[in-house]
C-alpha atoms as a PDB file:
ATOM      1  CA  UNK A   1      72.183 130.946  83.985  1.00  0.00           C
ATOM      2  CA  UNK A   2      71.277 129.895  87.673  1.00  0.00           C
ATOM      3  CA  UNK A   3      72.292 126.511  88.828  1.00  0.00           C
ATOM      4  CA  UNK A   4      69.973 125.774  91.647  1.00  0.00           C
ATOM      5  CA  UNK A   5      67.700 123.148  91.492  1.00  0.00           C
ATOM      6  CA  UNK A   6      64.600 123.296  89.051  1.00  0.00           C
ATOM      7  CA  UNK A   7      62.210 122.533  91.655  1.00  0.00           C
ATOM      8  CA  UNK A   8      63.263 125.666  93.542  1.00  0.00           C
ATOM      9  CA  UNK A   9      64.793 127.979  90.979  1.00  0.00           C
ATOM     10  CA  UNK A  10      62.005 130.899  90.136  1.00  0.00           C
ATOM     11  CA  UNK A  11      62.003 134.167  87.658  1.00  0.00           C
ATOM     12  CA  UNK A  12      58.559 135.566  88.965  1.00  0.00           C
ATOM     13  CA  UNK A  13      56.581 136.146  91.982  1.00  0.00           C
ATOM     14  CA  UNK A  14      53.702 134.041  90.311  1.00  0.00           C
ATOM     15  CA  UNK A  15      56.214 130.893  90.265  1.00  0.00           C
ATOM     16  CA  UNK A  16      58.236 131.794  93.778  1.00  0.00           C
ATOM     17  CA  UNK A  17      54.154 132.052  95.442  1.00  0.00           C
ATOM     18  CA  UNK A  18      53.775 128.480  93.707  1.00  0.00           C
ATOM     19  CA  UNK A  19      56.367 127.487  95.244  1.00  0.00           C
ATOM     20  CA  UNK A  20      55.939 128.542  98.860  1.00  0.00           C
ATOM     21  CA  UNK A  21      52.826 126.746  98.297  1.00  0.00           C
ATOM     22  CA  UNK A  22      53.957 123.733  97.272  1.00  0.00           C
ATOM     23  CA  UNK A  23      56.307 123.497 100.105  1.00  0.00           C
ATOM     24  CA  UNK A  24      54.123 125.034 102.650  1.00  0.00           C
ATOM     25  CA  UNK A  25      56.679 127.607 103.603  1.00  0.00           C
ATOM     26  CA  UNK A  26      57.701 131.185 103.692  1.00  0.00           C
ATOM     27  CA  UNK A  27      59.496 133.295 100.712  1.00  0.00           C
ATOM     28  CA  UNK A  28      62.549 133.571 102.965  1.00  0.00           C
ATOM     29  CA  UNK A  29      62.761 129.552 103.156  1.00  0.00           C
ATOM     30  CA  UNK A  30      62.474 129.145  99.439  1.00  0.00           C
ATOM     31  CA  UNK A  31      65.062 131.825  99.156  1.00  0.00           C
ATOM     32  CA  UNK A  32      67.345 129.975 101.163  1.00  0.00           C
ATOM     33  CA  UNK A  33      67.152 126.117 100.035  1.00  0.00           C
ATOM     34  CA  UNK A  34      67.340 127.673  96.777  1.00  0.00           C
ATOM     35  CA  UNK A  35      71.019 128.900  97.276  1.00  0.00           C
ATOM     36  CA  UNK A  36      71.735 126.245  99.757  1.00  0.00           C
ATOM     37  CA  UNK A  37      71.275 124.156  96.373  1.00  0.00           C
ATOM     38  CA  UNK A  38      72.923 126.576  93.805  1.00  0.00           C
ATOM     39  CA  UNK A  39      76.491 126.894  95.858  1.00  0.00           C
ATOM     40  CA  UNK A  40      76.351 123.397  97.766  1.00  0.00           C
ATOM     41  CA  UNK A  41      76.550 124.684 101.396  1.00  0.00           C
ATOM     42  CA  UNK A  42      74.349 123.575 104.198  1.00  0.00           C
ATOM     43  CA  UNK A  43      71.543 126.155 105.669  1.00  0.00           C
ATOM     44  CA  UNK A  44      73.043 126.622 108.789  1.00  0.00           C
ATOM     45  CA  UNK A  45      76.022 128.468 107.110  1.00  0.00           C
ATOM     46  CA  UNK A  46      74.162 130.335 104.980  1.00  0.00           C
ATOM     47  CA  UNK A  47      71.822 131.590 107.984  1.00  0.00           C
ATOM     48  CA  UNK A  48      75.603 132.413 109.746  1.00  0.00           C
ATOM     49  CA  UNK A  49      76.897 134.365 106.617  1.00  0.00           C
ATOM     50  CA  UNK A  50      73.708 136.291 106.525  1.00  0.00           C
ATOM     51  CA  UNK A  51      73.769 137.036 110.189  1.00  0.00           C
ATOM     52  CA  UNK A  52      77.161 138.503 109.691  1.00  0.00           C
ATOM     53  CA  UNK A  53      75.630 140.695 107.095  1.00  0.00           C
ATOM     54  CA  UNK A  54      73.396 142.055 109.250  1.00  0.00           C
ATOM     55  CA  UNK A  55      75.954 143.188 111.481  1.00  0.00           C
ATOM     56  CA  UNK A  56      77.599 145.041 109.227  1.00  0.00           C
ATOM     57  CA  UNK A  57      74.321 146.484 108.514  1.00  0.00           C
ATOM     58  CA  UNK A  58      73.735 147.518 111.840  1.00  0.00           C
ATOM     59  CA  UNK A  59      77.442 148.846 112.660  1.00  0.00           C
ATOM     60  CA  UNK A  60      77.035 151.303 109.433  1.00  0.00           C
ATOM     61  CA  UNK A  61      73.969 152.358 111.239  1.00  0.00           C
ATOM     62  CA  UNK A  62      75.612 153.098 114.021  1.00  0.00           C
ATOM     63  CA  UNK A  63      78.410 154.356 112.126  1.00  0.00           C
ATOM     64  CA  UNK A  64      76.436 156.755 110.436  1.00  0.00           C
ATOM     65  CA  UNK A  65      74.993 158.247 113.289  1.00  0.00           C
ATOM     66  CA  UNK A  66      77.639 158.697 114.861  1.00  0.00           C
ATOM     67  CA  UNK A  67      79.005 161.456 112.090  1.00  0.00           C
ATOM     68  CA  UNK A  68      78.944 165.017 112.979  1.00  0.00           C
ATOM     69  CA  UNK A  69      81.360 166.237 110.373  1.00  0.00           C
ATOM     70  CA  UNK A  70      80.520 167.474 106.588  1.00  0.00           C
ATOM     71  CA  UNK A  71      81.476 164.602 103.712  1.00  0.00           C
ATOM     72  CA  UNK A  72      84.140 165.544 101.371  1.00  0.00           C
ATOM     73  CA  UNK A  73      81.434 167.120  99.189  1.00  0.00           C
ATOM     74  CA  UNK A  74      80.100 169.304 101.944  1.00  0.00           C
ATOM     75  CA  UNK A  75      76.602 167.567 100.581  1.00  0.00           C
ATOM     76  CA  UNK A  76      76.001 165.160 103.847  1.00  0.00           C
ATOM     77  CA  UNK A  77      77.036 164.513 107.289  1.00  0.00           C
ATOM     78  CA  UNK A  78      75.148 164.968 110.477  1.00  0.00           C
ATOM     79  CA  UNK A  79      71.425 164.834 109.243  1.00  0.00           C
ATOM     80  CA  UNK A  80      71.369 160.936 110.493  1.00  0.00           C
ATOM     81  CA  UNK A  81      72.071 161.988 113.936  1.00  0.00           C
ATOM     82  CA  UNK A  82      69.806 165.436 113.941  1.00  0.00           C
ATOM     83  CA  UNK A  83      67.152 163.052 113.055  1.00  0.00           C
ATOM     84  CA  UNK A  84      67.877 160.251 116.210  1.00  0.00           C
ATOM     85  CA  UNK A  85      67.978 162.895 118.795  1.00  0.00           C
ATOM     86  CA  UNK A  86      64.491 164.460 117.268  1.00  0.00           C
ATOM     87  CA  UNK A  87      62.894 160.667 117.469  1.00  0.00           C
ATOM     88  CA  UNK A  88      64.601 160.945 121.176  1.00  0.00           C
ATOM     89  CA  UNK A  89      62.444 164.092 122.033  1.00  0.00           C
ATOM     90  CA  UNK A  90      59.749 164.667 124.442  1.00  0.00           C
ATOM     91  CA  UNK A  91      57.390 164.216 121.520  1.00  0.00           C
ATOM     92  CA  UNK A  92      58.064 163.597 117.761  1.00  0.00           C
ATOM     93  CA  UNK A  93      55.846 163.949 115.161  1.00  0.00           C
ATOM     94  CA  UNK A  94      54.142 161.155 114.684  1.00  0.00           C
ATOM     95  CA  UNK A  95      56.088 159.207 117.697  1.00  0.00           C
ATOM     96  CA  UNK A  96      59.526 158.203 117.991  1.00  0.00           C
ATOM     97  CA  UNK A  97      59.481 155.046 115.485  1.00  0.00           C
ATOM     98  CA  UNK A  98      59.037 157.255 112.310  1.00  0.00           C
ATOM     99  CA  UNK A  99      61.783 159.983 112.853  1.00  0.00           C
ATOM    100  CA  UNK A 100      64.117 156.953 114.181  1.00  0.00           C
ATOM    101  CA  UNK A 101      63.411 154.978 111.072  1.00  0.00           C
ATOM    102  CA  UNK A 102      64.518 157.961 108.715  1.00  0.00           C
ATOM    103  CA  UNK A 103      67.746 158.652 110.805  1.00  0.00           C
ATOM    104  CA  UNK A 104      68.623 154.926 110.321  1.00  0.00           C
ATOM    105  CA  UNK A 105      67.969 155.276 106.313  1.00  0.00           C
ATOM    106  CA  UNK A 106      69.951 158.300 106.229  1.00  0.00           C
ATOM    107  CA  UNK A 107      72.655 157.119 108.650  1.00  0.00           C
ATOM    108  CA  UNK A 108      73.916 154.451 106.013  1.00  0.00           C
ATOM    109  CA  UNK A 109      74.234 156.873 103.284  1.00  0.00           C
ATOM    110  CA  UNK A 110      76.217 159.437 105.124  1.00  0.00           C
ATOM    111  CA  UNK A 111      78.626 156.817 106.114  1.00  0.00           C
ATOM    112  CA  UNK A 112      79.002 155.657 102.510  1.00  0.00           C
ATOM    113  CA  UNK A 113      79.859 159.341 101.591  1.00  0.00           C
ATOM    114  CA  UNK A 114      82.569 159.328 103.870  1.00  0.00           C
ATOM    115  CA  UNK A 115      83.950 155.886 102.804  1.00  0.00           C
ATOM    116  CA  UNK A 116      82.094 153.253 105.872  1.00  0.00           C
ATOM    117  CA  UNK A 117      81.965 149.766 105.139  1.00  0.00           C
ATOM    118  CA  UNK A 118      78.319 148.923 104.299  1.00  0.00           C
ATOM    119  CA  UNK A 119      76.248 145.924 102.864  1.00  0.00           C
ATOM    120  CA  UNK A 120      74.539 147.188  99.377  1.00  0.00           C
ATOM    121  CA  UNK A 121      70.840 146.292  98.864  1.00  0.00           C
ATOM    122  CA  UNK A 122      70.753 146.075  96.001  1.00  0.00           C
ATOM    123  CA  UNK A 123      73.025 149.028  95.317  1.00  0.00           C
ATOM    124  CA  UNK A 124      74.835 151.387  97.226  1.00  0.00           C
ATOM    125  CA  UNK A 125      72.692 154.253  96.316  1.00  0.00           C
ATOM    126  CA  UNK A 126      70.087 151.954  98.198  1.00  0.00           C
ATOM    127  CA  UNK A 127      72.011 150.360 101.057  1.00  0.00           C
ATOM    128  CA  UNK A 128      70.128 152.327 104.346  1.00  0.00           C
ATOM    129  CA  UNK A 129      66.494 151.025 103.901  1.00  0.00           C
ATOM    130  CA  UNK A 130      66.283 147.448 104.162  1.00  0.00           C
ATOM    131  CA  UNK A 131      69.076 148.115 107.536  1.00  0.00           C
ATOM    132  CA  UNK A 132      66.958 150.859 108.604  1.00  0.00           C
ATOM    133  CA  UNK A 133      63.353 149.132 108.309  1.00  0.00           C
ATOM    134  CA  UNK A 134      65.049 145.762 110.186  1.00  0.00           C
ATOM    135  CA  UNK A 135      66.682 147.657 112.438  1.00  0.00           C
ATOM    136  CA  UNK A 136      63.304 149.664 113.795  1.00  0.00           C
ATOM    137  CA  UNK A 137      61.551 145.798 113.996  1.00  0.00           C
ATOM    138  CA  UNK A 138      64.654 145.346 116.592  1.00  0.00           C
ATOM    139  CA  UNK A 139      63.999 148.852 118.395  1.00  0.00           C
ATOM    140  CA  UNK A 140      60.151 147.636 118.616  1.00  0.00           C
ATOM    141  CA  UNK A 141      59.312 144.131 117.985  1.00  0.00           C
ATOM    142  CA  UNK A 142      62.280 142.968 119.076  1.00  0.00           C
ATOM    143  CA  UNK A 143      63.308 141.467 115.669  1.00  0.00           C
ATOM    144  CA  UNK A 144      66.584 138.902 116.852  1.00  0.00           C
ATOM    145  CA  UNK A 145      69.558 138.065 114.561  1.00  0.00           C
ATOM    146  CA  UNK A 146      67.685 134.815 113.652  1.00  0.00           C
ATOM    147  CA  UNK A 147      64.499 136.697 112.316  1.00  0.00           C
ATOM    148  CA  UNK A 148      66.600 139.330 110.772  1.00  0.00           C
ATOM    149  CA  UNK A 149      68.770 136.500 108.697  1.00  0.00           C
ATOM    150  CA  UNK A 150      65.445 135.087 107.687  1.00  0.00           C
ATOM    151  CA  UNK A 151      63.797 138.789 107.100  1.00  0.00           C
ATOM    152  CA  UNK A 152      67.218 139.421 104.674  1.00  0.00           C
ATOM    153  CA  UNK A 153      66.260 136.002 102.855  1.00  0.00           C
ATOM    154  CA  UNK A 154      63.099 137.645 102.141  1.00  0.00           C
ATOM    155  CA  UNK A 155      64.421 140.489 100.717  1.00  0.00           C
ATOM    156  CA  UNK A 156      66.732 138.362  98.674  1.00  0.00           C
ATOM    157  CA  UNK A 157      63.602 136.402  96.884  1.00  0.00           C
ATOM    158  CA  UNK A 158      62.270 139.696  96.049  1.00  0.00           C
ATOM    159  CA  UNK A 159      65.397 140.820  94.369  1.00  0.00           C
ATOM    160  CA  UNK A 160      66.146 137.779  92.403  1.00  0.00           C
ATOM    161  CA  UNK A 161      62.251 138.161  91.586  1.00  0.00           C
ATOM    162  CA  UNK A 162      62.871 141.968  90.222  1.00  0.00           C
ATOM    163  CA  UNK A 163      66.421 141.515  88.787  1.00  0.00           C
ATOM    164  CA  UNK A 164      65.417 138.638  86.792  1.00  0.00           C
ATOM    165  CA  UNK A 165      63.806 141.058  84.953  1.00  0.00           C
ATOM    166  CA  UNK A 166      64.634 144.353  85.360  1.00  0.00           C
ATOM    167  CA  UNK A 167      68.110 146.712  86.400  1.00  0.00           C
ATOM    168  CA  UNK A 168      69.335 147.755  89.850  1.00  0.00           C
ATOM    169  CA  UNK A 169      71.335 150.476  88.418  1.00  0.00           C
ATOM    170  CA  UNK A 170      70.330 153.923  88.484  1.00  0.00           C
ATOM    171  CA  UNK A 171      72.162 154.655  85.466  1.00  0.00           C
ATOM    172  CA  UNK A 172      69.612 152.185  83.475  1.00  0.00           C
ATOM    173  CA  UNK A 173      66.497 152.233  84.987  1.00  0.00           C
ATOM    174  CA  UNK A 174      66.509 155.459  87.224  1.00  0.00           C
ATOM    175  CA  UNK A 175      66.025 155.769  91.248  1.00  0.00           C
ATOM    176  CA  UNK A 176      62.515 153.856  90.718  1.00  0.00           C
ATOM    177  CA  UNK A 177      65.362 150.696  89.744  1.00  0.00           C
ATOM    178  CA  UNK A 178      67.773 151.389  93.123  1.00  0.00           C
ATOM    179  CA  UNK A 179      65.106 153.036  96.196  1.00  0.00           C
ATOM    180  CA  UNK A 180      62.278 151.208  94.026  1.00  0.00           C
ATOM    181  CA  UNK A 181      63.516 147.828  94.631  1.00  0.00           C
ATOM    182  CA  UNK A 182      65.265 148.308  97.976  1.00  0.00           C
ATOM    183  CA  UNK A 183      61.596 149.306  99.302  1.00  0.00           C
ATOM    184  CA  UNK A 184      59.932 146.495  97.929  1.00  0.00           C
ATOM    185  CA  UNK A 185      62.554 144.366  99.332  1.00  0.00           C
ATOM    186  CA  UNK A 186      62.318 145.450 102.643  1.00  0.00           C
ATOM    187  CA  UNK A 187      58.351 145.802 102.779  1.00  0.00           C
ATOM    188  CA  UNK A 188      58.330 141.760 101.987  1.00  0.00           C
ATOM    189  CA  UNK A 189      60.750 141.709 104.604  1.00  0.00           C
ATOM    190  CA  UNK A 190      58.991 143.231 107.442  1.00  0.00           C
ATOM    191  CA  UNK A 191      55.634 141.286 106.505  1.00  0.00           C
ATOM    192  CA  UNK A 192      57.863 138.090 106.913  1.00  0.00           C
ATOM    193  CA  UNK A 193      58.867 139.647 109.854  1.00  0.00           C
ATOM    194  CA  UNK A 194      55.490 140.292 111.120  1.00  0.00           C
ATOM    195  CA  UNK A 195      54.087 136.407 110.570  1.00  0.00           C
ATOM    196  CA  UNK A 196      52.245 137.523 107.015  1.00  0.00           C
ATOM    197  CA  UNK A 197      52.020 135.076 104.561  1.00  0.00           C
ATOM    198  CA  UNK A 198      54.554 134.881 101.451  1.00  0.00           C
ATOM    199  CA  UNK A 199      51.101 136.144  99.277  1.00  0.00           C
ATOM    200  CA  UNK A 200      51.724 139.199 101.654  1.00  0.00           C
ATOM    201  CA  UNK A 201      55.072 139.629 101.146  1.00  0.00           C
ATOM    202  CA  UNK A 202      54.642 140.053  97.410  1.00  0.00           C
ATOM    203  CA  UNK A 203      51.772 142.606  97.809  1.00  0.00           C
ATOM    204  CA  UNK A 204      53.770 144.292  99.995  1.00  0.00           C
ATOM    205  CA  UNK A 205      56.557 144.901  98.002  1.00  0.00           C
ATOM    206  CA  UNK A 206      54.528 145.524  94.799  1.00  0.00           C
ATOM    207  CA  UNK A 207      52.587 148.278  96.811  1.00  0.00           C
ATOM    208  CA  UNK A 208      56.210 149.542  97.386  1.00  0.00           C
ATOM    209  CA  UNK A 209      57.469 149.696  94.159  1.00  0.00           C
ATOM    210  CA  UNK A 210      54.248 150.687  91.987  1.00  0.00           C
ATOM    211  CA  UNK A 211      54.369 153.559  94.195  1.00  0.00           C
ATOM    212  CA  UNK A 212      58.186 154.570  92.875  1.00  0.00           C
ATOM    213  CA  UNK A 213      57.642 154.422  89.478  1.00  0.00           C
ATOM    214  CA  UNK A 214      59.099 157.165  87.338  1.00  0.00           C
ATOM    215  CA  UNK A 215      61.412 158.237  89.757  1.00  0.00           C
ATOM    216  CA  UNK A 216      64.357 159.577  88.239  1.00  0.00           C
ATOM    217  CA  UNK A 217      68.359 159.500  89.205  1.00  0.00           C
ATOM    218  CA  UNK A 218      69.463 163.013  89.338  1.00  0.00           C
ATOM    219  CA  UNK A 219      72.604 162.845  92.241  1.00  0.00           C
ATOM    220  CA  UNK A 220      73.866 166.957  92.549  1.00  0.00           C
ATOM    221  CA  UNK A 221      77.255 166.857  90.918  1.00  0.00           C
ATOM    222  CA  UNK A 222      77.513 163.022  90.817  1.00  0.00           C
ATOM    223  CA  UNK A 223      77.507 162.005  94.564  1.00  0.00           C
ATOM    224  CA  UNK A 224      75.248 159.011  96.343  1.00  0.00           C
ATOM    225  CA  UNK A 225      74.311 161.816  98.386  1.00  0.00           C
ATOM    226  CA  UNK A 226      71.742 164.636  97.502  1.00  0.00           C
ATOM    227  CA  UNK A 227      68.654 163.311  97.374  1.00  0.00           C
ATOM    228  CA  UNK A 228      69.889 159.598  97.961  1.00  0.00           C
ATOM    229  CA  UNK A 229      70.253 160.110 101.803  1.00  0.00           C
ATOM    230  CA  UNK A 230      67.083 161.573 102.113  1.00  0.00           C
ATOM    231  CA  UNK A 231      65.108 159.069  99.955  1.00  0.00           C
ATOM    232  CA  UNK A 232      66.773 155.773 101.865  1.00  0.00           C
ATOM    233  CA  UNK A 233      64.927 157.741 105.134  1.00  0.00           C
ATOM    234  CA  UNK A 234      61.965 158.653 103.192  1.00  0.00           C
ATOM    235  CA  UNK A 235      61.745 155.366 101.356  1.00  0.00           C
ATOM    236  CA  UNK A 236      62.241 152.898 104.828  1.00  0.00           C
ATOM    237  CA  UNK A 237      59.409 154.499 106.303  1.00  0.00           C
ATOM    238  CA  UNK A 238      57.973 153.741 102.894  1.00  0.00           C
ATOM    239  CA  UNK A 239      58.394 150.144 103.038  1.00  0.00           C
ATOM    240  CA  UNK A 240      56.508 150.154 106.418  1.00  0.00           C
ATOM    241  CA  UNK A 241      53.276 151.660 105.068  1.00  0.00           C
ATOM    242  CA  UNK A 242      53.550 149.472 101.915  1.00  0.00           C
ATOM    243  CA  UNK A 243      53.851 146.071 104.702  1.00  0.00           C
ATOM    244  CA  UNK A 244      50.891 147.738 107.098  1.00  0.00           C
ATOM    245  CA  UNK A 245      48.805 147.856 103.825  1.00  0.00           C
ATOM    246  CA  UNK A 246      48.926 144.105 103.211  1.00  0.00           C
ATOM    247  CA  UNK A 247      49.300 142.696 106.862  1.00  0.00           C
ATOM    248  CA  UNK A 248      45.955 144.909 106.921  1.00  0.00           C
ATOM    249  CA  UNK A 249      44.861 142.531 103.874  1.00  0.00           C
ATOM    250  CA  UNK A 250      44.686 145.028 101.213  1.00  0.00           C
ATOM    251  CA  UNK A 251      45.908 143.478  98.217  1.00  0.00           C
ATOM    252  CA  UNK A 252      47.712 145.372  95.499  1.00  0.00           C
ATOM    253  CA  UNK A 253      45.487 145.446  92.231  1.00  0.00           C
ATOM    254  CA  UNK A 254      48.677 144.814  89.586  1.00  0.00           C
ATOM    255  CA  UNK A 255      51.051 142.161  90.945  1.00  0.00           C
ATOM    256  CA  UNK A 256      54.446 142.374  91.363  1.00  0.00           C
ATOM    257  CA  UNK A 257      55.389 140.601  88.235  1.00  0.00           C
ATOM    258  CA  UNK A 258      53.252 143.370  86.233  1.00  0.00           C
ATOM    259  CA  UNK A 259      54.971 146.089  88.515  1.00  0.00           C
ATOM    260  CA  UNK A 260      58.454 145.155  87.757  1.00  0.00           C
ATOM    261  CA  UNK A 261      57.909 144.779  84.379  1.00  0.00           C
ATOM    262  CA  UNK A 262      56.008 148.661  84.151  1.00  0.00           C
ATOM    263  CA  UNK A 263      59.560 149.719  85.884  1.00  0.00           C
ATOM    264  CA  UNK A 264      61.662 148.111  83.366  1.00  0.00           C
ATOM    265  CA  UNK A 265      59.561 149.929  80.682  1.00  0.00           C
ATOM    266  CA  UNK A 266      59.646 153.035  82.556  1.00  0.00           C
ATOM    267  CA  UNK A 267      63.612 153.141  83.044  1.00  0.00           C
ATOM    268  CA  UNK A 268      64.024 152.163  78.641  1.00  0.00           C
ATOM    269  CA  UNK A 269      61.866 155.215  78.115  1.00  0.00           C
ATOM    270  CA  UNK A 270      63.644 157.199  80.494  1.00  0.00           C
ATOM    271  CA  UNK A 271      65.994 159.999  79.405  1.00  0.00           C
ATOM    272  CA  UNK A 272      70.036 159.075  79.730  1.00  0.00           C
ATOM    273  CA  UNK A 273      69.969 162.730  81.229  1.00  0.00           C
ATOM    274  CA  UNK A 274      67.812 161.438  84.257  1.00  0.00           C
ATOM    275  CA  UNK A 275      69.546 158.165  84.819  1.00  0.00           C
ATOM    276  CA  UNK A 276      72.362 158.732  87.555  1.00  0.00           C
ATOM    277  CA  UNK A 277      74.449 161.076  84.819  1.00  0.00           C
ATOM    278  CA  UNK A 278      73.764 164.504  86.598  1.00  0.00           C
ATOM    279  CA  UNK A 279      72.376 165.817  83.705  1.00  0.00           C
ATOM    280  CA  UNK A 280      69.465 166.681  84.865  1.00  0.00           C
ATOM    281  CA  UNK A 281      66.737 166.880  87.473  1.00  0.00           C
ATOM    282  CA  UNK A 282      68.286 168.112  90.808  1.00  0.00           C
ATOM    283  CA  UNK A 283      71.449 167.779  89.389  1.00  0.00           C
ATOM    284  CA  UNK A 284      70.555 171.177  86.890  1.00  0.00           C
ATOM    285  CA  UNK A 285      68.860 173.149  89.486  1.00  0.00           C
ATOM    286  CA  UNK A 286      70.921 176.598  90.126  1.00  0.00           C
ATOM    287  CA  UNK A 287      72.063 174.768  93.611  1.00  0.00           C
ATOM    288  CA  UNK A 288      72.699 171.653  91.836  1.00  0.00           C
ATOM    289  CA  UNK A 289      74.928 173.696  89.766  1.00  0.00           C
ATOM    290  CA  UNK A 290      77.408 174.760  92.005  1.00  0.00           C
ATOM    291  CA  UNK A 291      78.740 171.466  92.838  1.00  0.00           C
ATOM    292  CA  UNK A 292      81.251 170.065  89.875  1.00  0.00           C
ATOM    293  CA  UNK A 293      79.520 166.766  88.496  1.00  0.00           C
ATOM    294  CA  UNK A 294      81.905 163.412  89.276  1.00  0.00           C
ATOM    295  CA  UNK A 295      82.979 161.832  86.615  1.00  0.00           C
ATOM    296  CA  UNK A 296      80.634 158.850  86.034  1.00  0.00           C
ATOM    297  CA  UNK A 297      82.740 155.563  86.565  1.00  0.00           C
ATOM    298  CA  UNK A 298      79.461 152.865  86.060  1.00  0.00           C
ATOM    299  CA  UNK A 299      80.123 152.041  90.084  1.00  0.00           C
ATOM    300  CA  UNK A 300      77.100 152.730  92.658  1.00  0.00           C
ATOM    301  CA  UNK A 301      79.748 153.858  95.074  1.00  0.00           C
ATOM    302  CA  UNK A 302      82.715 154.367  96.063  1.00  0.00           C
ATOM    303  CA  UNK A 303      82.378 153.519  99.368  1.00  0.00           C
ATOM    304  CA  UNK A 304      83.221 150.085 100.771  1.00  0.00           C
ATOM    305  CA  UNK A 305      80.266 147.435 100.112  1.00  0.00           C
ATOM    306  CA  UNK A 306      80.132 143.855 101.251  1.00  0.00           C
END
């Protein structure tokens, strides 16, 4: 039961939008007077605690790409920085932005195979996109701590919006539940970002997550690694189409509220088999197969996570 104030506490994007109304401000500011009033501490500390959160985000970036050597799987390790000398090329696919984006997603999640420190959002399956898309609005909008604290807030409304009513975990609702919601996060987070309006935030992230539905959690032999560093590269760049889409005004049809609860439904109906168990998917595929499944312990990781 949440203990912040009933004028700010929300369970839905329909009541946090009333709210950013009300108070003529953005999703991020709601987000934060509404924990400044459920654990009693001033703004200003909880703008410096966030802050520090994004450092860590940024130093597992760099962490990751700075990893040339195989995980103890042999299923990651190196990709992030393949990727960030590519975007460094005389002319990437797409330019530099996209390839660097992907290498930032990916650089988290090799560092969490080999046992980094790194922030999970939400999970640790999840932890490179939201770092990754914030971390490209540095490299080329020159996104400053301050922003970025505010940009996290963001993502924080969005999460309380979607885990008010629906799991993180992959072993409960599937991938849609972990890279699903991380997306969305981040999307609101780079419209905030961008100036958009909190109405733009929540299209943005519904855009993000309608477009992850069904996607299952099917880790070969039980490691955050194969596909989950690829998707938190895939799924950052991701997030950026779903923000350009409603900074472009293009609203999303079904509203986040609907979208969330379609992904709840989705995970329930969901085979256990395709929910983070290795049973199937990937996971059963003759390569899959030749790495032992991992005991499942009910932990995203077992990395370090802050």
């Amino acid at each position: 039961m949440s203990t912040a104030s009933p004028d700010l506490d929300y369970d839905s994007a329909a009541r946090l939008l009333e709210l950013c109304s009300a108070h003529g401000c953005s999703v991020a500011e709601i987000a934060l007077r509404r924990e400044a009033a459920q654990t009693g501490k001033d703004e200003a500390s909880l703008l410096a605690r966030m802050k520090d959160h994004y450092t860590v985000m940024r130093e597992a970036v760099r962490g990751g790409l700075a990893i040339r050597a195989a995980s103890p799987s042999g299923l990651s390790g190196g990709d992030a920085a393949r990727l960030h000398a590519y975007a460094a090329g005389a002319s990437p696919l797409l330019g530099p932005a996209l390839a660097r984006t992907a290498a930032y997603g990916f650089a988290v999640l090799e560092l969490n195979a080999q046992f980094g420190r790194i922030v999970a959002t939400p999970t640790a399956g999840s932890a490179g996109i939201v770092p990754a898309c914030l971390m490209t609005l540095e490299d080329t909008r020159a996104l400053d701590a301050d922003r970025a604290a505010r940009a996290l807030f963001t993502a924080a409304g969005i999460g309380l919006v979607i885990g008010r009513r629906a799991p993180f975990a992959g072993a409960q609702g599937g991938c849609q539940a972990e890279v699903g919601s991380a997306s969305a996060m981040a999307a609101a987070a780079i419209v905030e970002a961008e100036g958009g309006t909190p109405a733009q935030a929540c299209d943005a992230a519904a855009f993000a997550l309608m477009n992850t539905l069904g996607m299952v959690c099917d880790p070969i032999g039980g490691y955050v690694e194969v596909p989950c560093v690829s998707r938190n590269g895939m799924f950052a760049v991701h997030s950026f189409l779903a923000a350009t889409m409603a900074l472009a005004g293009t609203r999303c049809v079904v509203p986040l509220d609907d979208v969330v609860i379609a992904m709840r439904d989705i995970g329930r109906r969901m085979p256990r088999a395709l929910k983070e168990t290795a049973g199937g998917g990937l996971a059963t595929t003759p390569t899959g197969l030749r790495y032992p499944p991992q005991p499942v312990t009910g932990k995203p990781s077992a990395a370090k996570q802050q």
